[in-house]
C-alpha atoms as a PDB file:
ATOM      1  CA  UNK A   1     -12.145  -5.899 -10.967  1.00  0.00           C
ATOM      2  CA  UNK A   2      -9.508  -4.481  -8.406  1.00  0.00           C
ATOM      3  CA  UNK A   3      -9.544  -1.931  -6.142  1.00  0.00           C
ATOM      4  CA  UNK A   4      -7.850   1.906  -6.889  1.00  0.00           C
ATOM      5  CA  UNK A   5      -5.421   0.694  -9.926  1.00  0.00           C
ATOM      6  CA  UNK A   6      -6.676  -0.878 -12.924  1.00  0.00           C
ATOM      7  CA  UNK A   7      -6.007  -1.422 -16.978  1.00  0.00           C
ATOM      8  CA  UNK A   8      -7.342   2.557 -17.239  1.00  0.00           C
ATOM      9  CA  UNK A   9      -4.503   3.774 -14.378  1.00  0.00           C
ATOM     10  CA  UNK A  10      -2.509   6.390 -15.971  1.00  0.00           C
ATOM     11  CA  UNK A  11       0.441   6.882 -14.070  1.00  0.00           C
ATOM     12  CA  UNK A  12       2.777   9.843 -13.467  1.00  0.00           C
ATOM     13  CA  UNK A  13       5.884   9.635 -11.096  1.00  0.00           C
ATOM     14  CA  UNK A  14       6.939  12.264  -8.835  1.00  0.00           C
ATOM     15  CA  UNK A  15      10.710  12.596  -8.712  1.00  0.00           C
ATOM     16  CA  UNK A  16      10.795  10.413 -12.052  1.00  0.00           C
ATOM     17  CA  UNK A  17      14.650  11.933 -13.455  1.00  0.00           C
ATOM     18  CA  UNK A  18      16.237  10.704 -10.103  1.00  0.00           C
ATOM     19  CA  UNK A  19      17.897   7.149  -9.334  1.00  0.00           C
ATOM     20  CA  UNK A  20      15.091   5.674  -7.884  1.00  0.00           C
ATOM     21  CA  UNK A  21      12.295   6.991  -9.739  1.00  0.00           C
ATOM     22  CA  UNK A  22      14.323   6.388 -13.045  1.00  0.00           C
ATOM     23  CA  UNK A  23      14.893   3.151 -11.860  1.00  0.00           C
ATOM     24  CA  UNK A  24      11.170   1.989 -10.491  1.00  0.00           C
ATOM     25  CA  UNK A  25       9.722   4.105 -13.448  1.00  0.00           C
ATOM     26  CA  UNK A  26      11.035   1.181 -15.562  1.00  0.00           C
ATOM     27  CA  UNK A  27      10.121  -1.754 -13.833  1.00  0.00           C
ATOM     28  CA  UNK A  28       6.845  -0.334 -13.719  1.00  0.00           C
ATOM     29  CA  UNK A  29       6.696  -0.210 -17.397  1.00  0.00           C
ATOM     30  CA  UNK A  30       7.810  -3.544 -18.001  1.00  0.00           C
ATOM     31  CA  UNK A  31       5.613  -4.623 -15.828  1.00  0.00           C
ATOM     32  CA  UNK A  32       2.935  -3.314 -18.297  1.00  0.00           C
ATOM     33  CA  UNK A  33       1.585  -0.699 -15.875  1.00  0.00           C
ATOM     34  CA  UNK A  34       0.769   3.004 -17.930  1.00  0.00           C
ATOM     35  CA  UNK A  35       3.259   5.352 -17.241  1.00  0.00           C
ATOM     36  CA  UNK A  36       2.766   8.373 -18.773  1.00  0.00           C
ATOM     37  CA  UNK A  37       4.725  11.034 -17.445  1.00  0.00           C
ATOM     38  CA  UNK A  38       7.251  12.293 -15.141  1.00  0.00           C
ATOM     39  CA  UNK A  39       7.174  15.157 -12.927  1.00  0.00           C
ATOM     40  CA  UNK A  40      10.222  17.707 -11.247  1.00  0.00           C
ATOM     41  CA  UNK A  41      10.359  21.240 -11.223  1.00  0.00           C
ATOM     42  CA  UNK A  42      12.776  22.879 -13.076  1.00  0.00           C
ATOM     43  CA  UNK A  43      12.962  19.490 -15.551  1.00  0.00           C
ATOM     44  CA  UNK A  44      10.225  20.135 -17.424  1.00  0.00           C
ATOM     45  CA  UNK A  45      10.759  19.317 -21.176  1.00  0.00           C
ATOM     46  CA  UNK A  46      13.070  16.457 -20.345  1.00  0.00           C
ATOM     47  CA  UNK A  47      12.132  12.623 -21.424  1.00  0.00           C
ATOM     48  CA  UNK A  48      12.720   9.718 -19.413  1.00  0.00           C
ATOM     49  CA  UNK A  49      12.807   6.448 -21.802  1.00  0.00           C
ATOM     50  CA  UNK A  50      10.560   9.057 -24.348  1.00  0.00           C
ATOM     51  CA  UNK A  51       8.607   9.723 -21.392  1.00  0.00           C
ATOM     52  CA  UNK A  52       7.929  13.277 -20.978  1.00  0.00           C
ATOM     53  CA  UNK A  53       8.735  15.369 -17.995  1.00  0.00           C
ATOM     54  CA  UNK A  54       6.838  18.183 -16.404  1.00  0.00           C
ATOM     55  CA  UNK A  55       7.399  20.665 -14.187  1.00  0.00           C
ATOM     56  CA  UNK A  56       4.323  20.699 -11.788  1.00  0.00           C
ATOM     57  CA  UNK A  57       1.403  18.030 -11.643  1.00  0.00           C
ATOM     58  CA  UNK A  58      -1.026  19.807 -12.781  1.00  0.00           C
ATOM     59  CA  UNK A  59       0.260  20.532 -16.378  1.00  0.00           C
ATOM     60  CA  UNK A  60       1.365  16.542 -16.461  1.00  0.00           C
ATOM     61  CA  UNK A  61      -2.240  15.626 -15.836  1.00  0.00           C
ATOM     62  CA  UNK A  62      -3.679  18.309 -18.530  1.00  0.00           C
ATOM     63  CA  UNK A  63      -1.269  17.356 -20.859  1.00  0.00           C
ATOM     64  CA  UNK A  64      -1.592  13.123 -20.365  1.00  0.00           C
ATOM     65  CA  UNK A  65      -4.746  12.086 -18.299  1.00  0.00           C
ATOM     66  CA  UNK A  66      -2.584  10.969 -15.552  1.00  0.00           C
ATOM     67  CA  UNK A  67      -4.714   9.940 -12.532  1.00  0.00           C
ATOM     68  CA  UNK A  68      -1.698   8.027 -10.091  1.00  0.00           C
ATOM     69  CA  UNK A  69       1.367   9.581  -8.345  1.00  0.00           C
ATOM     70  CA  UNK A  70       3.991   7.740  -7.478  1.00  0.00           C
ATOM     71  CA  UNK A  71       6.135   9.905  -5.254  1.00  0.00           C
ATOM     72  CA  UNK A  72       9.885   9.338  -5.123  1.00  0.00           C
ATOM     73  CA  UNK A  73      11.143  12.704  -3.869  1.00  0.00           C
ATOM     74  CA  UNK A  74      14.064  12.716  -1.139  1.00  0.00           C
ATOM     75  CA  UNK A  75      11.921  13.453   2.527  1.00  0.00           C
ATOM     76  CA  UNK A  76      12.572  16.970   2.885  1.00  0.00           C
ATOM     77  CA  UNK A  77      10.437  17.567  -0.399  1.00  0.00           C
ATOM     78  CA  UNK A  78       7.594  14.849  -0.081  1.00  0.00           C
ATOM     79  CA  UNK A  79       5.919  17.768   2.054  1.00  0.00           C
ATOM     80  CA  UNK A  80       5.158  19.855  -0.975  1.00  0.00           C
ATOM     81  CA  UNK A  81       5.211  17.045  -3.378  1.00  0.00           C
ATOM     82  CA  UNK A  82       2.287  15.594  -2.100  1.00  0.00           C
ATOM     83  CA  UNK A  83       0.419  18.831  -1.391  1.00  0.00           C
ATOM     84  CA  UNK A  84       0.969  19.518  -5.031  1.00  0.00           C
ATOM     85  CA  UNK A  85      -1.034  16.336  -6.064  1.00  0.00           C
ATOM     86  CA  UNK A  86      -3.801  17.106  -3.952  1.00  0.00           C
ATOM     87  CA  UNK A  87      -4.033  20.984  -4.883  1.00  0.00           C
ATOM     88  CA  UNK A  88      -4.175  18.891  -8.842  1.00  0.00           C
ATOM     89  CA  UNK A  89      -7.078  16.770  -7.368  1.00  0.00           C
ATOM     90  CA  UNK A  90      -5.751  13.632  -8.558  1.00  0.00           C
ATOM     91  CA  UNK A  91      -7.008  10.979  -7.633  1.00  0.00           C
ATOM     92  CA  UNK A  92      -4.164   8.277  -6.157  1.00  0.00           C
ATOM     93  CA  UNK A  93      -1.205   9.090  -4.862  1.00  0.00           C
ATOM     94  CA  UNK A  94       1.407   6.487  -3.541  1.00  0.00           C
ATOM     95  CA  UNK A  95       3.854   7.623  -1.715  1.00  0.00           C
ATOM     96  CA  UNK A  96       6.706   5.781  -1.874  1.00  0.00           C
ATOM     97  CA  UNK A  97       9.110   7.714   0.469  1.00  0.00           C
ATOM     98  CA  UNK A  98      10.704   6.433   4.031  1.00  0.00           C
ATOM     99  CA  UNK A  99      11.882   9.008   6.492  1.00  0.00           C
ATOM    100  CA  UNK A 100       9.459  11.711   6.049  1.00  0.00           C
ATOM    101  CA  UNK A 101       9.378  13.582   9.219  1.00  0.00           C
ATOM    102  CA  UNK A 102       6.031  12.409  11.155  1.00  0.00           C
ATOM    103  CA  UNK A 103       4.898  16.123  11.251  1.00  0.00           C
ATOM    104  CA  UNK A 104       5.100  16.504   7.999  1.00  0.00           C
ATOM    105  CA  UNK A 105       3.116  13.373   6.718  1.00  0.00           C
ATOM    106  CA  UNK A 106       0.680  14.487   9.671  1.00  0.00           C
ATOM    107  CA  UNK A 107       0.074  17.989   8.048  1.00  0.00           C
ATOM    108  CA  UNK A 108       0.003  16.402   4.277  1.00  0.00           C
ATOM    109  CA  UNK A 109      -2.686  13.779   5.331  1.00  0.00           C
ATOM    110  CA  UNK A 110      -4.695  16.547   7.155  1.00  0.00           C
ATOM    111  CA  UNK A 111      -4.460  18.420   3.753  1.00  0.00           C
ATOM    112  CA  UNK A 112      -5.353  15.690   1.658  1.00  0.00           C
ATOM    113  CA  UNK A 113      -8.600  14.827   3.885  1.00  0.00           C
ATOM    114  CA  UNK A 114      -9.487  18.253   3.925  1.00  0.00           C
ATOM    115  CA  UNK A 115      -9.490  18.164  -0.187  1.00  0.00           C
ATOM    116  CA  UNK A 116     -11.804  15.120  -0.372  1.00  0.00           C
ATOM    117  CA  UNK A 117     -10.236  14.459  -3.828  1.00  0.00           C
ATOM    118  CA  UNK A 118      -6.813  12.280  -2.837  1.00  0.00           C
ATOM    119  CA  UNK A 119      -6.153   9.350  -1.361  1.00  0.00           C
ATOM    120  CA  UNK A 120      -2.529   8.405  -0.111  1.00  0.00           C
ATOM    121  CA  UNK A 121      -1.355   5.524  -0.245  1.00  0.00           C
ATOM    122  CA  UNK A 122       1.840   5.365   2.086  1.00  0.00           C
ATOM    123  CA  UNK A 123       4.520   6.894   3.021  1.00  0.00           C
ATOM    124  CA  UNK A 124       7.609   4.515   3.270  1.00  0.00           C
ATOM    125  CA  UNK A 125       5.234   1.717   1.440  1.00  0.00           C
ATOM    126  CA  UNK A 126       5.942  -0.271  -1.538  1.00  0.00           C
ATOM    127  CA  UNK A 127       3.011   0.867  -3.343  1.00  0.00           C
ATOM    128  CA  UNK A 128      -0.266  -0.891  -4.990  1.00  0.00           C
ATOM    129  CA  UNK A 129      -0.109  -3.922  -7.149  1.00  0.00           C
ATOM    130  CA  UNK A 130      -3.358  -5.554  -9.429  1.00  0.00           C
ATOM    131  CA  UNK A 131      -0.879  -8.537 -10.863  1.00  0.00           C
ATOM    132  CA  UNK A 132      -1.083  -8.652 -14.875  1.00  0.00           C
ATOM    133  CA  UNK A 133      -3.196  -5.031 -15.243  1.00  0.00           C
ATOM    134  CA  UNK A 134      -0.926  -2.398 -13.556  1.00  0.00           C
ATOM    135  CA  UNK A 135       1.610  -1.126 -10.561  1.00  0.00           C
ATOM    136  CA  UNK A 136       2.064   1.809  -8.920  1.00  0.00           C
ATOM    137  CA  UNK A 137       5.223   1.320  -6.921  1.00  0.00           C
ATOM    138  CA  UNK A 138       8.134  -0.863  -6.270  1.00  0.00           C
ATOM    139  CA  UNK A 139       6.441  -4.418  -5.833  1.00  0.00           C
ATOM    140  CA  UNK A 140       8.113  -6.984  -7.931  1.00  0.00           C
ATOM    141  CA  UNK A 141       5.650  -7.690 -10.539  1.00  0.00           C
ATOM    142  CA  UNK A 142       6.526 -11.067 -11.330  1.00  0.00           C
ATOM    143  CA  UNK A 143       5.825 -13.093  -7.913  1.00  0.00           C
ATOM    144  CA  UNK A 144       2.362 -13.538  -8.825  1.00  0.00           C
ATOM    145  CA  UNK A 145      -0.620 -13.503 -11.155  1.00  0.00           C
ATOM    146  CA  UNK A 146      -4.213 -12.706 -11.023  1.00  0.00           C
ATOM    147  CA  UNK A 147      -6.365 -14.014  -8.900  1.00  0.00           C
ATOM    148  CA  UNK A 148      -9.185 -14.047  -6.392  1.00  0.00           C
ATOM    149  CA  UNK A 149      -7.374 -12.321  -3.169  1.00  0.00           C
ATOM    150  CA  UNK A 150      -7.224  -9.755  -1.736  1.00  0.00           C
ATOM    151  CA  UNK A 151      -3.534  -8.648   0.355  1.00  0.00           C
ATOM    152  CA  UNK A 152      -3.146  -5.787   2.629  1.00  0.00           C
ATOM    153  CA  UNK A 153       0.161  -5.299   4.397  1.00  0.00           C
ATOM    154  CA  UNK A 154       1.823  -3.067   6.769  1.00  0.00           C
ATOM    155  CA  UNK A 155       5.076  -4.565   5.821  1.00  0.00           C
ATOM    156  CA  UNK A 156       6.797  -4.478   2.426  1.00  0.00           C
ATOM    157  CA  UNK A 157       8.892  -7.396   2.927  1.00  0.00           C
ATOM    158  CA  UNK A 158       5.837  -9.557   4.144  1.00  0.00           C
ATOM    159  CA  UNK A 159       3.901  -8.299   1.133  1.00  0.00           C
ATOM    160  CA  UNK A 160       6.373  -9.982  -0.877  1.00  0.00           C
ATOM    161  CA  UNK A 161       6.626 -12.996   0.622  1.00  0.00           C
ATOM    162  CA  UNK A 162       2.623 -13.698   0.878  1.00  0.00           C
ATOM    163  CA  UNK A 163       2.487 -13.082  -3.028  1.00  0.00           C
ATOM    164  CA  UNK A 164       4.977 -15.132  -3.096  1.00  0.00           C
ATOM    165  CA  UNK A 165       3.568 -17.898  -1.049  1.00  0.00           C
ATOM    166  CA  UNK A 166       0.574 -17.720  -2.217  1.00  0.00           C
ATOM    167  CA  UNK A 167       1.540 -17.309  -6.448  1.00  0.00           C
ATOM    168  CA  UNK A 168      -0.581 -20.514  -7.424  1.00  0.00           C
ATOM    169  CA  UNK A 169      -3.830 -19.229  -6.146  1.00  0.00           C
ATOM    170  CA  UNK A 170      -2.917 -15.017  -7.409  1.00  0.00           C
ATOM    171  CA  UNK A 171      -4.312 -11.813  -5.683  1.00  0.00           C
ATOM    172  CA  UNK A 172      -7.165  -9.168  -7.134  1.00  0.00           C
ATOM    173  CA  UNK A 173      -4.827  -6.252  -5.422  1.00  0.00           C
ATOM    174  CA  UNK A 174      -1.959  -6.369  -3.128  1.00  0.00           C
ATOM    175  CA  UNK A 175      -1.344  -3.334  -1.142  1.00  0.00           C
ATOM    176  CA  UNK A 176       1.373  -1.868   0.572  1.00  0.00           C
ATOM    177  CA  UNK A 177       0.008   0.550   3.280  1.00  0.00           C
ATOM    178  CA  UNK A 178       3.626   1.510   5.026  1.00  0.00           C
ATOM    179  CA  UNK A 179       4.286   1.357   8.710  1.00  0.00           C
ATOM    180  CA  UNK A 180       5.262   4.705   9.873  1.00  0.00           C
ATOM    181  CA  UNK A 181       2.963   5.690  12.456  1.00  0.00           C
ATOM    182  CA  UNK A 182       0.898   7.928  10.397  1.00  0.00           C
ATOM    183  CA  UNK A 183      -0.342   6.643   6.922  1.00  0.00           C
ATOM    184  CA  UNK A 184      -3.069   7.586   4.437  1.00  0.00           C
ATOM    185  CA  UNK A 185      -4.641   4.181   3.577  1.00  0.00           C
ATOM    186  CA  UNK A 186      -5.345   1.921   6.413  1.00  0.00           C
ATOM    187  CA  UNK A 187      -6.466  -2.032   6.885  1.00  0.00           C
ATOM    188  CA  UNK A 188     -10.163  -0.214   7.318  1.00  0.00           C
ATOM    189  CA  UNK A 189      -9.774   0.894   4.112  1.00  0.00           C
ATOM    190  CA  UNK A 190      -8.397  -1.627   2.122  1.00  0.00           C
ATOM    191  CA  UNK A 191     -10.866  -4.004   4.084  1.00  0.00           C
ATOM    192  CA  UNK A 192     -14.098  -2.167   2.981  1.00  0.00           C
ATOM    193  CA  UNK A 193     -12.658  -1.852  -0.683  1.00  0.00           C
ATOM    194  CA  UNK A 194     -12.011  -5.716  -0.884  1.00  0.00           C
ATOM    195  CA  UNK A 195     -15.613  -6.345   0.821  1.00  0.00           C
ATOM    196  CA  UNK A 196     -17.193  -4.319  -2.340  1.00  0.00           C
ATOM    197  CA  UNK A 197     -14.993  -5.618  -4.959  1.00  0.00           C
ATOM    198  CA  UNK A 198     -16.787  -8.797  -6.596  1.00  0.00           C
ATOM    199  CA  UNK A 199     -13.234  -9.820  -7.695  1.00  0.00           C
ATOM    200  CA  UNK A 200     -11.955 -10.610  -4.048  1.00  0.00           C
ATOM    201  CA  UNK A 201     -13.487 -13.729  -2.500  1.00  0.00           C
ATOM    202  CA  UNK A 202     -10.954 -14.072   0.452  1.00  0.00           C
ATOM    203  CA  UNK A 203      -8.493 -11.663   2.111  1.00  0.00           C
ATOM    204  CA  UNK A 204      -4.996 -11.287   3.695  1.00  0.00           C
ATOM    205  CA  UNK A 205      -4.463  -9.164   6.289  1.00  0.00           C
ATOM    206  CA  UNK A 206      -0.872  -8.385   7.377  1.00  0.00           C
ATOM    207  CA  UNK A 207      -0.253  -6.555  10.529  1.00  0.00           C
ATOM    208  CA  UNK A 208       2.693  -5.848  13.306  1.00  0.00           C
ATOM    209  CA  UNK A 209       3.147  -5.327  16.799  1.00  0.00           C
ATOM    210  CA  UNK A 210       2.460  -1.883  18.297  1.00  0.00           C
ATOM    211  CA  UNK A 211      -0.675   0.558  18.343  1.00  0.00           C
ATOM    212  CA  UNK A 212      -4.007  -0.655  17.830  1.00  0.00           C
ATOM    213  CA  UNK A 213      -4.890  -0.689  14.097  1.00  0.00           C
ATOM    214  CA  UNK A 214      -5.504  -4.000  13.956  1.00  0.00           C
ATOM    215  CA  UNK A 215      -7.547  -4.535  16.847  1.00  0.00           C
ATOM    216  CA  UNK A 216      -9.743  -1.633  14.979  1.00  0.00           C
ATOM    217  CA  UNK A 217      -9.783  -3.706  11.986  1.00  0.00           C
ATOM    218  CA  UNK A 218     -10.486  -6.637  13.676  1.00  0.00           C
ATOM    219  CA  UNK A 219     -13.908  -4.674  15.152  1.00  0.00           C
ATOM    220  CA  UNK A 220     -14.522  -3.267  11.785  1.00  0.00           C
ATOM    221  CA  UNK A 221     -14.595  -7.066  10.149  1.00  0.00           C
ATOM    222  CA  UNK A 222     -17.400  -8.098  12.869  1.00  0.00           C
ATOM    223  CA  UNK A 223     -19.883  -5.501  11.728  1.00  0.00           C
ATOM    224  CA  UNK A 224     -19.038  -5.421   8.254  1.00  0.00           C
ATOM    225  CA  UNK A 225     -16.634  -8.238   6.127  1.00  0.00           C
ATOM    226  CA  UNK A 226     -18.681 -10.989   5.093  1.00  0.00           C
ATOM    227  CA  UNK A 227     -15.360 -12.713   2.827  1.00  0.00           C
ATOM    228  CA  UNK A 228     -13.316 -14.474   4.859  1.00  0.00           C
ATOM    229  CA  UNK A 229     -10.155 -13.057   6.255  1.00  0.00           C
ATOM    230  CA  UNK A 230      -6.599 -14.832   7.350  1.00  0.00           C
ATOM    231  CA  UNK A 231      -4.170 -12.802   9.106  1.00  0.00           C
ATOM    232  CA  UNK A 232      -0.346 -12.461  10.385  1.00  0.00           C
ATOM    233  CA  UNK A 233       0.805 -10.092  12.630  1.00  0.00           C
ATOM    234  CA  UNK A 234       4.599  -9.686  12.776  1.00  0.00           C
ATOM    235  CA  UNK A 235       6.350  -9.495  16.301  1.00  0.00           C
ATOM    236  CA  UNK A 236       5.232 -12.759  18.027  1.00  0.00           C
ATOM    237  CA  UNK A 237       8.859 -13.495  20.059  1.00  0.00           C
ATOM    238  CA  UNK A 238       9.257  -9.884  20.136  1.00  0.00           C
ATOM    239  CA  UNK A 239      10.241  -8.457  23.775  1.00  0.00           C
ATOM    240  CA  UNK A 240       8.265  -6.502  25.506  1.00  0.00           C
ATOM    241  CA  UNK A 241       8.735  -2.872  26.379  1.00  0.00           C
ATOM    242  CA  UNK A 242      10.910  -2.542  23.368  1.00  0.00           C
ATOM    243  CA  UNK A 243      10.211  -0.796  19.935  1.00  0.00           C
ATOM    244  CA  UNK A 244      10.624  -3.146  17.491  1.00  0.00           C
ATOM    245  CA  UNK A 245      10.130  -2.855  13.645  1.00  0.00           C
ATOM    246  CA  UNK A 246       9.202   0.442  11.465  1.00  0.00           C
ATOM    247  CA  UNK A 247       5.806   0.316  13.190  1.00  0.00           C
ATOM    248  CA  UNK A 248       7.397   2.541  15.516  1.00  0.00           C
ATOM    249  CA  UNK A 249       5.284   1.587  18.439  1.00  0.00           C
ATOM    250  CA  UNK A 250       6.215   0.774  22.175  1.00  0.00           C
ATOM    251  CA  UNK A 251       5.035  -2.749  23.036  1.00  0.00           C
ATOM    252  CA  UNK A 252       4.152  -2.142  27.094  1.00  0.00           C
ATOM    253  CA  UNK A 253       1.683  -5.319  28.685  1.00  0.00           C
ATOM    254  CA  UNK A 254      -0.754  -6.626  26.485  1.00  0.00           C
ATOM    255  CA  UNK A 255      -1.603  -3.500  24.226  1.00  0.00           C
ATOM    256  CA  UNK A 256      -0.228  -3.902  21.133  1.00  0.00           C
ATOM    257  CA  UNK A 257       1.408  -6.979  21.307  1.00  0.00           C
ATOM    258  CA  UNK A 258       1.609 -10.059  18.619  1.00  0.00           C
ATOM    259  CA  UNK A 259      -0.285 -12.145  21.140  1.00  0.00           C
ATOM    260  CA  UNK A 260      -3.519  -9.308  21.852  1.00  0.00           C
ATOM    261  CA  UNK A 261      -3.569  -8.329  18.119  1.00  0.00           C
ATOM    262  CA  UNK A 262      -4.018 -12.672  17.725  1.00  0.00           C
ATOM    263  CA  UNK A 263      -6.667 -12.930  20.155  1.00  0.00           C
ATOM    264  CA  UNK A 264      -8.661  -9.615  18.724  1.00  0.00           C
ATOM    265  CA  UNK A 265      -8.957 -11.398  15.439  1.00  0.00           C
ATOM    266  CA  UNK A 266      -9.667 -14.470  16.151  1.00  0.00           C
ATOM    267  CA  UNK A 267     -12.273 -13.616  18.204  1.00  0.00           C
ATOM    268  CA  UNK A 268     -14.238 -12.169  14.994  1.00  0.00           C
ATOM    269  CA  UNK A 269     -13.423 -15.114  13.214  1.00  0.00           C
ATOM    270  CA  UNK A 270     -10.382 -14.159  11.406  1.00  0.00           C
ATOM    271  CA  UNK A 271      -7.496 -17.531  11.387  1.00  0.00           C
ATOM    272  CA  UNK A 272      -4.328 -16.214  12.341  1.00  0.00           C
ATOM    273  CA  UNK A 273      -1.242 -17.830  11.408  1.00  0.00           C
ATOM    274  CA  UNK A 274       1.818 -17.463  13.603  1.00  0.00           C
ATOM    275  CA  UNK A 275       4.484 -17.681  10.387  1.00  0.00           C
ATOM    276  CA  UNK A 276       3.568 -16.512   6.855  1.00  0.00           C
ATOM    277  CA  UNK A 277       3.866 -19.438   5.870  1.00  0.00           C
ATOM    278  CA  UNK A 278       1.047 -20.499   8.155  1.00  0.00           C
ATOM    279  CA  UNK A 279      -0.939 -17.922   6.931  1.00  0.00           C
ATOM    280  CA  UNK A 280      -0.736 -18.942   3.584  1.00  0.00           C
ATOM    281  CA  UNK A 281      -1.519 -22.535   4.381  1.00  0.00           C
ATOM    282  CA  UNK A 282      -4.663 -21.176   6.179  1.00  0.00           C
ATOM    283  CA  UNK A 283      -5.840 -19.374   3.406  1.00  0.00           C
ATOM    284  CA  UNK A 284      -5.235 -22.349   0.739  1.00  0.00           C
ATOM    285  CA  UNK A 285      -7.094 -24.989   3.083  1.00  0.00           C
ATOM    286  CA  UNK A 286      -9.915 -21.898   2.998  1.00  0.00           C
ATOM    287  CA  UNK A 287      -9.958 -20.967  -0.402  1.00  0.00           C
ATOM    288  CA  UNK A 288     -10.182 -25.068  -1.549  1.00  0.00           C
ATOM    289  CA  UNK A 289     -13.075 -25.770   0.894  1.00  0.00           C
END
């Protein structure tokens, strides 16, 4: 099993006839994932790689099944592009995006919770990842392979380079959820869908310095994550009183700092590594008793 993308995932992308989405479109598809149309107004009719383009998301998901959407729309449009998925009720949507305007992922989060139907995934994230069954986003597809854990990450990069360390044991589902300071999916979330998925036995946890989402996950894991979790938080020689990183936060005494966000997990019982590297070593010495 995996959690939100699997072998039935039918994917349509959002901005699919520009650069990007042209170009992630296709590494999605060789990466096996189901992409099954394209969306942008005005293009309907259109093929990308003889897949078809539609003008709205609504007729794309009549027409194909689609039930993911990538978005890959320039910032001034992921506004409506993302209130057009909801208003379709589907089901996923990643949005891929950096530099949306905080008031604007604000009101389209607001929107989608008020719908029920959508989650977001994102923005300015690299997307959702179940290696060898599908991939909704720009994560390289061949750092790893299957396997029993389960990788959340604030950090794109970092997401990367845990698959990557960590390619000879192979995740369930790796996701991406973005660092702006308002995003749909959060370590909550991707923590209580890993506890419930009988694929997952451990789990990664990536965080970085500023605000306090991962001293909330850190609570949320003593009342409710029975798998054991290994963590890294990003930031630890970072100064303080600066804003560091695309978490966008203000590091100011001890709140939100490498060093708090440490001692908050640890005191649940989470290891923490203070490299990646680290991490990964923690979670190999875990995972082979």
């Amino acid at each position: 099993m995996t959690i939100w993308l699997d072998a039935d995932s039918r994917i349509l992308v959002q901005g699919m006839t520009g650069s990007e989405g042209t170009k992630h479109t296709r590494r999605m598809v060789a990466s096996g994932a189901q992409v099954v149309a394209g969306v942008t107004p005005g293009k309907g009719g259109q093929e990308v790689d003889g897949i078809p383009v539609f003008g709205d998301v609504r007729e794309a998901m009549v027409a194909t099944g689609a039930n993911v959407s990538v978005v890959f729309v320039p910032p001034r449009f992921a506004k409506a592009a993302v209130e057009e998925a909801v208003d379709a009720e589907i089901p996923l949507c990643v949005v891929i995006t950096e530099g949306i305007p905080v008031h604007d992922t604000a009101q389209f989060f607001q929107y989608a919770q008020n719908s029920g139907a959508t989650r977001i995934i994102g923005p300015n994230c690299p997307g959702i990842i179940s290696p060898g069954v599908s991939n909704a986003g720009i994560i390289p597809a061949d750092i790893t392979g299957p396997g029993p854990i389960g990788l959340v990450s604030k950090s794109g990069t970092l997401t990367y380079q845990m698959m990557y360390e960590l390619n000879d044991i192979g995740f369930s589902t790796c996701v991406g959820i973005g660092g702006d300071p308002i995003i749909g999916t959060t370590h909550i979330d991707c923590l209580a869908a890993f506890e419930a998925d009988p694929a997952t036995e451990a789990i990664v946890m990536i965080g970085e310095i500023g605000g306090d989402a991962e001293e909330r996950a850190a609570a949320f894991i003593a009342d409710n994550v029975t798998k054991p979790v290994v963590g890294y938080v990003a930031g630890f020689t970072a100064p303080e009183g600066k804003t560091m990183g695309h978490a966008g936060a203000i590091v100011s005494g001890s709140s939100g700092t490498a060093a708090a966000k440490k001692e908050a997990l640890e005191a649940v019982g989470v290891r923490v590594g203070q490299t990646p590297s680290e991490a990964a070593r923690l979670m190999r010495a875990l995972l082979r008793g």
